[in-house]
C-alpha atoms as a PDB file:
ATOM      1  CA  UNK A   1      56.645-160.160-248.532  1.00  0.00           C
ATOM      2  CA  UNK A   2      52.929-158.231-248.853  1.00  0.00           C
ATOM      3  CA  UNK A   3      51.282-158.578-252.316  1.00  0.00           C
ATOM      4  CA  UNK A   4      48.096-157.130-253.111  1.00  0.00           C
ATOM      5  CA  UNK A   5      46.906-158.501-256.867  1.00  0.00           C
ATOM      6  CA  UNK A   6      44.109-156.786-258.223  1.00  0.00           C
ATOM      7  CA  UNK A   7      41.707-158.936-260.974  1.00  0.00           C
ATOM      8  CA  UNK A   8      38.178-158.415-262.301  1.00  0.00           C
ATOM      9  CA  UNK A   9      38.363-155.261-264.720  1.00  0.00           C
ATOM     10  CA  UNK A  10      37.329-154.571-267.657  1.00  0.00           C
ATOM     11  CA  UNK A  11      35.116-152.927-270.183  1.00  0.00           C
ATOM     12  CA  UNK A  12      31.228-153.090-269.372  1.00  0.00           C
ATOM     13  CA  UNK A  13      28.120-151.072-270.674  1.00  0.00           C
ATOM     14  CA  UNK A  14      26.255-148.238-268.647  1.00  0.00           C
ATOM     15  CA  UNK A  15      24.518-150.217-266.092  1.00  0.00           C
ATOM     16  CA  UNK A  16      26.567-153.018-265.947  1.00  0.00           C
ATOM     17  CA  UNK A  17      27.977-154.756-263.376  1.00  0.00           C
ATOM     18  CA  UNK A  18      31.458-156.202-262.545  1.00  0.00           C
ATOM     19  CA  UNK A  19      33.585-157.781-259.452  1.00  0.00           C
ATOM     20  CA  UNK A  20      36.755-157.161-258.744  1.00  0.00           C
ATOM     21  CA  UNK A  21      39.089-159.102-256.162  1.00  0.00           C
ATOM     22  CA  UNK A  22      41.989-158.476-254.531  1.00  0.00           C
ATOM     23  CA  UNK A  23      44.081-161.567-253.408  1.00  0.00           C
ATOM     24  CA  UNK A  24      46.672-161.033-250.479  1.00  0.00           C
ATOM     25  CA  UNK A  25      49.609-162.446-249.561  1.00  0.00           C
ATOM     26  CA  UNK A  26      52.077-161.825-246.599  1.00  0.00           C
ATOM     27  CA  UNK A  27      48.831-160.514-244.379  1.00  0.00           C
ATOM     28  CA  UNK A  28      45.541-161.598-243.000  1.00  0.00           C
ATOM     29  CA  UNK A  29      43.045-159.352-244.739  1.00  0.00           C
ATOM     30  CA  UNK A  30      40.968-159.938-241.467  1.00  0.00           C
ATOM     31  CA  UNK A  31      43.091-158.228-239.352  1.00  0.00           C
ATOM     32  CA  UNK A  32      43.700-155.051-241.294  1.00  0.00           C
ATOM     33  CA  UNK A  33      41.381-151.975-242.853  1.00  0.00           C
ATOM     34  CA  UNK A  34      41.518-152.739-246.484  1.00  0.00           C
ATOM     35  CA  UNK A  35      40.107-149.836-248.759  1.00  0.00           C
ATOM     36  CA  UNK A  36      39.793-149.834-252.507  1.00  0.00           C
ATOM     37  CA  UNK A  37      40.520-146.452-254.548  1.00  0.00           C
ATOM     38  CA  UNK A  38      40.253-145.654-257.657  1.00  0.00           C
ATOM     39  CA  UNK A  39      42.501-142.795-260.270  1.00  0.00           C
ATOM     40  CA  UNK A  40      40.743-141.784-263.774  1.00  0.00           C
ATOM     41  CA  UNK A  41      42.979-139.824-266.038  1.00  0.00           C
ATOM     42  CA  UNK A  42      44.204-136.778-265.062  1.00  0.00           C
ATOM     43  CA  UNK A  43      42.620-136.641-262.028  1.00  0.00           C
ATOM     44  CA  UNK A  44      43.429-137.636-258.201  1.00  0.00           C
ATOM     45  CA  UNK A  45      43.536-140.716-256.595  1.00  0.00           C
ATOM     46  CA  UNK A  46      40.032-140.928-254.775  1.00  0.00           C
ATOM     47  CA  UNK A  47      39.037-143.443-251.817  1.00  0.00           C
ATOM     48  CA  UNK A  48      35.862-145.795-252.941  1.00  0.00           C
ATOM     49  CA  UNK A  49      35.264-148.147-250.301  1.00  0.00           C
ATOM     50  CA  UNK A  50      36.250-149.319-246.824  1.00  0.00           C
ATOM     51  CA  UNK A  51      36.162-152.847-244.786  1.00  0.00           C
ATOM     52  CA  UNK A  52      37.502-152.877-241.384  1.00  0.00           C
ATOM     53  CA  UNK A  53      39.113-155.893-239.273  1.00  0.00           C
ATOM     54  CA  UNK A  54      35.738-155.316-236.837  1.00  0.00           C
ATOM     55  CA  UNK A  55      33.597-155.706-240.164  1.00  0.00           C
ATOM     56  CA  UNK A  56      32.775-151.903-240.395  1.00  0.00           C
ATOM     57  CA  UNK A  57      32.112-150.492-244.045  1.00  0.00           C
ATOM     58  CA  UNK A  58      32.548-146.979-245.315  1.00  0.00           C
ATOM     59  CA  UNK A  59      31.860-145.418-248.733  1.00  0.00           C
ATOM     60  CA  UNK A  60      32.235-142.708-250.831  1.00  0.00           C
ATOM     61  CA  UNK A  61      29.600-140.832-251.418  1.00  0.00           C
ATOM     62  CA  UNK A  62      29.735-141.265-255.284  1.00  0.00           C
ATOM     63  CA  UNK A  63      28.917-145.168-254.976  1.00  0.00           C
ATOM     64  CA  UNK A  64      26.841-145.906-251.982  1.00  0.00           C
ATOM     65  CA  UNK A  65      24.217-148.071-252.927  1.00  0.00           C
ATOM     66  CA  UNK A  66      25.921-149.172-255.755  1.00  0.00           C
ATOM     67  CA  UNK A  67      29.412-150.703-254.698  1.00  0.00           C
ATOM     68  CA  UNK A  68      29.929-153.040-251.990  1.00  0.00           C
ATOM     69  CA  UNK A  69      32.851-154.275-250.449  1.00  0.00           C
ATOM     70  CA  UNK A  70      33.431-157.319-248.988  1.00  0.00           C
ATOM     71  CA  UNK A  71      36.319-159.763-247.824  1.00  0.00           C
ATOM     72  CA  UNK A  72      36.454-164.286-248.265  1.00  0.00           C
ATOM     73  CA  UNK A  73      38.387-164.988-244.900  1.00  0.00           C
ATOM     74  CA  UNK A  74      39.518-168.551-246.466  1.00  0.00           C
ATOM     75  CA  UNK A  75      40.666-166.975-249.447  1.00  0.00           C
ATOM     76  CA  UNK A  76      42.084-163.938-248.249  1.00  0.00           C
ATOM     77  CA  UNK A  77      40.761-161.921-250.688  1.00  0.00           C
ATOM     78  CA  UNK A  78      39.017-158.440-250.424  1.00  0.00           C
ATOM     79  CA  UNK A  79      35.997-157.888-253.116  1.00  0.00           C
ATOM     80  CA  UNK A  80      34.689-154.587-254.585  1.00  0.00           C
ATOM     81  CA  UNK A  81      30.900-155.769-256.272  1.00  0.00           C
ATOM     82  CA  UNK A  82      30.309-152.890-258.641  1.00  0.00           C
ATOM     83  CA  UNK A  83      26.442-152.680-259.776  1.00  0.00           C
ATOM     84  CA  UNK A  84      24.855-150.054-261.896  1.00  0.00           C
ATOM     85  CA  UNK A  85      27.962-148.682-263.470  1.00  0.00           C
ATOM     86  CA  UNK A  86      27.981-145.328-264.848  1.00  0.00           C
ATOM     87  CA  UNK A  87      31.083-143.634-267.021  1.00  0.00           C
ATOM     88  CA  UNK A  88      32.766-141.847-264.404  1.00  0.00           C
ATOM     89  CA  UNK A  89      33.595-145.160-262.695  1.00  0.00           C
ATOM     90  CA  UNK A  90      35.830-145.540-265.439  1.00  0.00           C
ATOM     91  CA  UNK A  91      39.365-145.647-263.754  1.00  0.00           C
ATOM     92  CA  UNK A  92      42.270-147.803-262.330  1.00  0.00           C
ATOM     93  CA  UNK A  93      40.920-149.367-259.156  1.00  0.00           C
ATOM     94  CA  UNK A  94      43.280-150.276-256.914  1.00  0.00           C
ATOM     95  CA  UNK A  95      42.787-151.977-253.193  1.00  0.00           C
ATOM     96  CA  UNK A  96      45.093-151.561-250.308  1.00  0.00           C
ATOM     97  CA  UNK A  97      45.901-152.530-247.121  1.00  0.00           C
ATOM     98  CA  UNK A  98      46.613-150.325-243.713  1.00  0.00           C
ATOM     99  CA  UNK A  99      47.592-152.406-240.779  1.00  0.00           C
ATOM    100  CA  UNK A 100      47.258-149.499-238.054  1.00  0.00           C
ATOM    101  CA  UNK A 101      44.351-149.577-236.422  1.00  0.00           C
ATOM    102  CA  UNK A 102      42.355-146.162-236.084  1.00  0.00           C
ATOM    103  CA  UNK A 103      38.628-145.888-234.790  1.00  0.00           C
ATOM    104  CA  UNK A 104      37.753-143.586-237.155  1.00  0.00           C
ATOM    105  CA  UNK A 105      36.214-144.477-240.815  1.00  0.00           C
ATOM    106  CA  UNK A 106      37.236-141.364-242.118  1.00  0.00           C
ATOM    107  CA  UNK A 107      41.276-141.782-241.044  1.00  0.00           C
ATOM    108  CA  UNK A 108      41.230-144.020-243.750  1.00  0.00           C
ATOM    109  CA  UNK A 109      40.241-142.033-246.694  1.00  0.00           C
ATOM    110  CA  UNK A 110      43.363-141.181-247.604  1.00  0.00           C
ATOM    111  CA  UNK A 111      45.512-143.121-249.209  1.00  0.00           C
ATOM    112  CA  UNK A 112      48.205-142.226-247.161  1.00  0.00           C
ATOM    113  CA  UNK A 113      47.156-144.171-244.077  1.00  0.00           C
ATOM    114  CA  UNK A 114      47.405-147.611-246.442  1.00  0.00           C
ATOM    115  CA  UNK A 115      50.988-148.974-246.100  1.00  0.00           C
ATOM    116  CA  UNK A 116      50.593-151.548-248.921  1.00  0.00           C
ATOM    117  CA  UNK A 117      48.678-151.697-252.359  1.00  0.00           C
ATOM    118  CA  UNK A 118      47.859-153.568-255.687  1.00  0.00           C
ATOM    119  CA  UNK A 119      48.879-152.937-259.171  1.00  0.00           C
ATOM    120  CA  UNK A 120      45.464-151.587-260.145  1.00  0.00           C
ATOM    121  CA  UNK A 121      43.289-153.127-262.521  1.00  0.00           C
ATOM    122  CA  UNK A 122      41.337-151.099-265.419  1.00  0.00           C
ATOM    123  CA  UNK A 123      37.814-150.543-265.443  1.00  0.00           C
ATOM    124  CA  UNK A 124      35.989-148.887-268.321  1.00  0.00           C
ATOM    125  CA  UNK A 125      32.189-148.016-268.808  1.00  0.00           C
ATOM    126  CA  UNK A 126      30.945-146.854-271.771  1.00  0.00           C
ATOM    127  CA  UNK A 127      27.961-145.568-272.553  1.00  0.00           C
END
């Protein structure tokens, strides 16, 4: 059985920073994509950051330089290092896991080529 468990949210200032992880069971985080996205209220589910079982990265637009993602091998757990927070990173983060391989970054954008994902864990910034 897969479980992805999400940890690390919360409520932080403008500016701030926070980590969250994403411990997996069932697979070996190094041999799959694993993306985190994120859903604020009322809006769409929206890709944030990729890691790739070749060590590739891919962001969104919206938090390069700010966000990076990054994976403990030994620990299989995926981390999302979120620096310079602003309020529209408010939003349930969740990570997930795709375990076909694709060459292209972009393929996994959408959360429809992840097969497995997290709970979600809150993250507010206020201002």
């Amino acid at each position: 059985q897969v479980q992805l468990v999400e940890s690390g949210g919360g409520l932080v200032q403008t500016g701030g920073s926070l980590r969250l992880s994403c411990a997996v069971s069932g697979r070996t985080i190094s041999d799959d994509a694993m993306g985190w996205f994120r859903q604020a209220p009322g809006k769409e589910r929206e890709f944030v950051a990729l890691l790739t079982w070749s060590d590739n990265t891919y962001y969104a637009d919206s938090v390069k330089g700010r966000f990076t993602i990054s994976r403990n091998s030994a620990k299989n757990t995926v981390y999302l290092q979120m620096n310079s927070l602003k309020p529209e990173d408010t939003a349930v983060y969740y990570c997930a896991s795709a375990v076909i391989r694709r060459y292209s970054l972009t393929y996994y954008t959408t959360g429809d080529s992840y097969g497995y994902w997290g709970q979600g864990t809150q993250v507010t910034v206020f201002s």
